[in-house]
Protein backbone atom coordinates (compact mmCIF):
# COMPACT_ATOMS: atom_id res chain seq x y z
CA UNK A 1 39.96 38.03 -37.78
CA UNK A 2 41.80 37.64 -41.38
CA UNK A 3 40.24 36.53 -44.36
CA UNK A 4 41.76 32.51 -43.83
CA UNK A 5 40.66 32.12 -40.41
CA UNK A 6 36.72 33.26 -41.56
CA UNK A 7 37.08 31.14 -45.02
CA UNK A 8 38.45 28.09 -42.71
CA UNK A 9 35.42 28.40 -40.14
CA UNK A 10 33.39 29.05 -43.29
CA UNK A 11 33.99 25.30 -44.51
CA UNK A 12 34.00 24.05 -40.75
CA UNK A 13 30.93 24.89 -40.62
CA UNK A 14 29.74 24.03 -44.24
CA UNK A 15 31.24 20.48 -43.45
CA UNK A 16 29.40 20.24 -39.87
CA UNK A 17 25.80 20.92 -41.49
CA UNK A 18 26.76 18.43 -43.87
CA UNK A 19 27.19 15.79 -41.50
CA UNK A 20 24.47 16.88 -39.25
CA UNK A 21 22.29 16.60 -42.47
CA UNK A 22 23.47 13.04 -43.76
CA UNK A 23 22.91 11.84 -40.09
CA UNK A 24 19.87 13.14 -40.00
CA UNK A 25 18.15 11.72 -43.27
CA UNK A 26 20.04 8.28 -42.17
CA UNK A 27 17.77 8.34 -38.78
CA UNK A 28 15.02 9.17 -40.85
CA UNK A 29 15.37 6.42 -43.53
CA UNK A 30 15.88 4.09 -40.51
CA UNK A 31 12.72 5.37 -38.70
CA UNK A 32 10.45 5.22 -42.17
CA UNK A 33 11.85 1.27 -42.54
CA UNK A 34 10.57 0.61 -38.95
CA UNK A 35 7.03 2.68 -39.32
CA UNK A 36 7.09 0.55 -42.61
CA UNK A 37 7.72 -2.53 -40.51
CA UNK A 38 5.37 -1.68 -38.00
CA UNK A 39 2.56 -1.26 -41.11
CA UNK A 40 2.92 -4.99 -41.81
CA UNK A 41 3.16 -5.57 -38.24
CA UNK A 42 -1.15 -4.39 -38.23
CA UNK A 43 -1.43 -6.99 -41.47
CA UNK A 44 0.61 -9.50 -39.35
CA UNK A 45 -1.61 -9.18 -36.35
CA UNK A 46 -5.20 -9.33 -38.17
CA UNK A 47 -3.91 -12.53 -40.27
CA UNK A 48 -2.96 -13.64 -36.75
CA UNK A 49 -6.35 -12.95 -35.62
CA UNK A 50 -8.31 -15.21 -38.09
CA UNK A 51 -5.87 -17.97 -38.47
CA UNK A 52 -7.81 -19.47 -35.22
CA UNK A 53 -11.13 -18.93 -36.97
CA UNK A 54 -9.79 -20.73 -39.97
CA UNK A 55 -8.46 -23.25 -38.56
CA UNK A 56 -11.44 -24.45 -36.64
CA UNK A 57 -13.76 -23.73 -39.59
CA UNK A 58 -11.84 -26.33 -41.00
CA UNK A 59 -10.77 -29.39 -38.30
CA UNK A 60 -14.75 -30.16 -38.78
CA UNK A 61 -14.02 -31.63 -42.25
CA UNK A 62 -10.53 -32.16 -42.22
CA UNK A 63 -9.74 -35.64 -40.07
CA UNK A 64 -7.62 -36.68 -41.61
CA UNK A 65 -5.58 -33.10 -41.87
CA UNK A 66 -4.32 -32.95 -38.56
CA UNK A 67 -0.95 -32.22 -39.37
CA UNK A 68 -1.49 -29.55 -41.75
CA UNK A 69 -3.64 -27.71 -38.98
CA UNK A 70 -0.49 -28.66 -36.21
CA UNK A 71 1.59 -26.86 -38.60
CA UNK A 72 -0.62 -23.88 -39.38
CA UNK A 73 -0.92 -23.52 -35.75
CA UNK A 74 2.49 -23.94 -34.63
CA UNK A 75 3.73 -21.52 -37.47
CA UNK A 76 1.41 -18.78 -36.16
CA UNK A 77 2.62 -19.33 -32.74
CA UNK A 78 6.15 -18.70 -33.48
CA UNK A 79 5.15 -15.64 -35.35
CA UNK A 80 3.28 -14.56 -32.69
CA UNK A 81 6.39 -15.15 -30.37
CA UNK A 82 9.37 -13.50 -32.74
CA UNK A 83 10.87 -10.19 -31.54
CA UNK A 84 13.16 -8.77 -33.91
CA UNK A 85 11.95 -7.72 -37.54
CA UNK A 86 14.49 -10.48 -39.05
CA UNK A 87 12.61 -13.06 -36.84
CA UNK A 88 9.04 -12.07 -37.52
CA UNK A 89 10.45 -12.29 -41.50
CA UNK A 90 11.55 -16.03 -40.94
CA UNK A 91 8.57 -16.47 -38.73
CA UNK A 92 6.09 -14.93 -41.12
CA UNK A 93 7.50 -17.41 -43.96
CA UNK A 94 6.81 -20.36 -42.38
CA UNK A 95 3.40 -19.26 -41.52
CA UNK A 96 3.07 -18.55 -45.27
CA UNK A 97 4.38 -21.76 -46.06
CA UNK A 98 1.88 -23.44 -43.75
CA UNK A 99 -1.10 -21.37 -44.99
CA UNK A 100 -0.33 -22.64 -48.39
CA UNK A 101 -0.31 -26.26 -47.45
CA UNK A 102 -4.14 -25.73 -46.00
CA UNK A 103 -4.81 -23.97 -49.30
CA UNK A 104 -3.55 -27.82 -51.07
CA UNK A 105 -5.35 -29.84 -48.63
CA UNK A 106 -8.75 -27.98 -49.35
CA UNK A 107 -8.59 -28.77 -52.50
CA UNK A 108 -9.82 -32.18 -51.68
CA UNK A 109 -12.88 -30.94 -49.63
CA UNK A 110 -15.59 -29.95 -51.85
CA UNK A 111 -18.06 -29.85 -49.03
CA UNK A 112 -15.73 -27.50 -46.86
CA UNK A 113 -15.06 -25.25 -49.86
CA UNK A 114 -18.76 -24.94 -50.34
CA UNK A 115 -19.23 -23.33 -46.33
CA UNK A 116 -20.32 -19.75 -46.17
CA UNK A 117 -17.81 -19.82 -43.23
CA UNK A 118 -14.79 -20.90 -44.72
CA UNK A 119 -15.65 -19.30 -47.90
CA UNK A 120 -15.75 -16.00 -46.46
CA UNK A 121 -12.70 -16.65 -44.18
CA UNK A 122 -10.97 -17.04 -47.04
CA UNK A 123 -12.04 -14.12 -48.57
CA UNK A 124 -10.79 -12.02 -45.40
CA UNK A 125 -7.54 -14.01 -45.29
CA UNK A 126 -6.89 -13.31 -49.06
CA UNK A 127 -7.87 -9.27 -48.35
CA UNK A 128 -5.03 -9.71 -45.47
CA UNK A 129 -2.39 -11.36 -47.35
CA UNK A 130 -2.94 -8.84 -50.42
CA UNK A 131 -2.54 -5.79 -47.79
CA UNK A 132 0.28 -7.83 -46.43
CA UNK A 133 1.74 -7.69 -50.48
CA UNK A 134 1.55 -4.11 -50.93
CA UNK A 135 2.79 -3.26 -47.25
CA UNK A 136 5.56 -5.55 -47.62
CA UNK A 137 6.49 -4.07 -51.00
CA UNK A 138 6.49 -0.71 -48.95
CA UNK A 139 8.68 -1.82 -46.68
CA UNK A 140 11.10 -3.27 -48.74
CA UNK A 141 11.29 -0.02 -51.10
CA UNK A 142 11.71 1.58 -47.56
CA UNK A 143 14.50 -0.77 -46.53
CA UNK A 144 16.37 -0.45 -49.79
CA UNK A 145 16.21 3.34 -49.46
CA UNK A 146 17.92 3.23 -46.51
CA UNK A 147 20.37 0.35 -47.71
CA UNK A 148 21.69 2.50 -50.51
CA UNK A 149 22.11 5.54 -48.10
CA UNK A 150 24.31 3.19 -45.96
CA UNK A 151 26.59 1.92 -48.48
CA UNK A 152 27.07 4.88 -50.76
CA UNK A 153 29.26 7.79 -50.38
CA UNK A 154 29.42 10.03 -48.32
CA UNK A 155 26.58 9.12 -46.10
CA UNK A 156 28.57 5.69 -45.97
CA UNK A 157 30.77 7.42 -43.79
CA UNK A 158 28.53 8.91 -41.28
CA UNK A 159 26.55 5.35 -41.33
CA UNK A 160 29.94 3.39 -39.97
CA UNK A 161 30.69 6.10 -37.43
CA UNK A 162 27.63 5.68 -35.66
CA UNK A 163 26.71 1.73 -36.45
CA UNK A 164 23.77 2.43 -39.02
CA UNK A 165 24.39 -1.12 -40.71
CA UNK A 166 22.63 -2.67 -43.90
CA UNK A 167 19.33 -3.96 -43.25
CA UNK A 168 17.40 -7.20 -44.21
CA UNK A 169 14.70 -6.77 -46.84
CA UNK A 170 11.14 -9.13 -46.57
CA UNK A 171 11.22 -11.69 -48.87
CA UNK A 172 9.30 -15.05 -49.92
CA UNK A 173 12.15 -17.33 -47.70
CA UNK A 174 14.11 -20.28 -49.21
CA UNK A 175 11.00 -22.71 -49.19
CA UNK A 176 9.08 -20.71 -51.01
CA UNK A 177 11.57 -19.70 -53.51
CA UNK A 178 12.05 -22.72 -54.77
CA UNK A 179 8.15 -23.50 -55.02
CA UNK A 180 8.28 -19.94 -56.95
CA UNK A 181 11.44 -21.28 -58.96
CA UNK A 182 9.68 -24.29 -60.23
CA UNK A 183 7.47 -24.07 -63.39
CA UNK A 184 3.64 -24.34 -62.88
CA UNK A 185 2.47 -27.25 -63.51
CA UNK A 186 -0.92 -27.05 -65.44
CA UNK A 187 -3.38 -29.84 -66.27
CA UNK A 188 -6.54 -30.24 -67.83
């Protein structure tokens, strides 16, 4: 064999591990976003788990509430029935959105926010939804890691040729952005 034909293997070879390597750390960038997912898929399920509890804590003082509670309840069923990780996202929203709403309406039952139960429901909802925070800040630090290795050279390449495609990060949703874009409004 002359000195080209081993220098042109040579760099064959060099340029095969290469690729071998970027596809490789793109299936493992797409594999840590999913565990990630699946991390705020345990939060998902345990908020899941004592929005019932919650919400029938509550009906007893809330009469007048009913569709607040339809809401809540309707919300965590279409969380409960989305499939895809940009469905549970949307899904997950509106459940926030709902939760929120209860957390408005509460305000004007002293009596209720006085009960051991609902006070301490609370208190396991609020552990939840700050687990769901720091998973969900996970995830998306997971998803944009594995965004910026599918959009930037050369792993760009490798991510087209075998359909590794940008990804959708977890964020508040449209309703609550613009509760989030409005100023606080603060009285005394």
């Amino acid at each position: 064999m002359s000195t080209s034909t081993i220098i042109v293997i040579a760099v064959v070879v060099v340029v095969l591990l290469m690729l071998v390597s970027l596809y490789n750390r793109l299936v493992k960038l797409r594999n840590n976003r999913e565990n990630a997912f699946a991390d705020i898929d345990v939060q998902l399920k345990q908020r899941h788990d004592l929005i019932p509890q919650l919400v029938d804590t509550v009906k007893g003082y809330m009469k007048h509430e009913e569709k607040v509670l339809t809401n809540i309840t309707a919300a965590r069923a279409g969380a409960l029935n989305a499939s895809t990780i940009n469905e549970k996202i949307a899904a997950e929203n509106q459940l926030s959105t709902a939760l929120s709403g209860l957390n408005i309406a509460v305000e004007a039952y002293p009596d209720l926010k006085a009960s051991s139960n609902f006070t301490q429901l609370q208190e396991e909802i609020s552990d939840v939804e700050n687990k769901l925070s720091a998973v969900r800040r996970f995830f998306n630090s997971a998803t944009k890691e594995y965004n910026n290795a599918v959009q930037t050279f050369p792993s760009n390449v490798i991510a087209g040729m075998f359909s590794f495609k940008k990804e959708t990060m977890f964020d508040v949703g449209t309703v609550e952005r613009a509760a989030l874009d409005k100023a606080p409004k603060v009285s005394f």
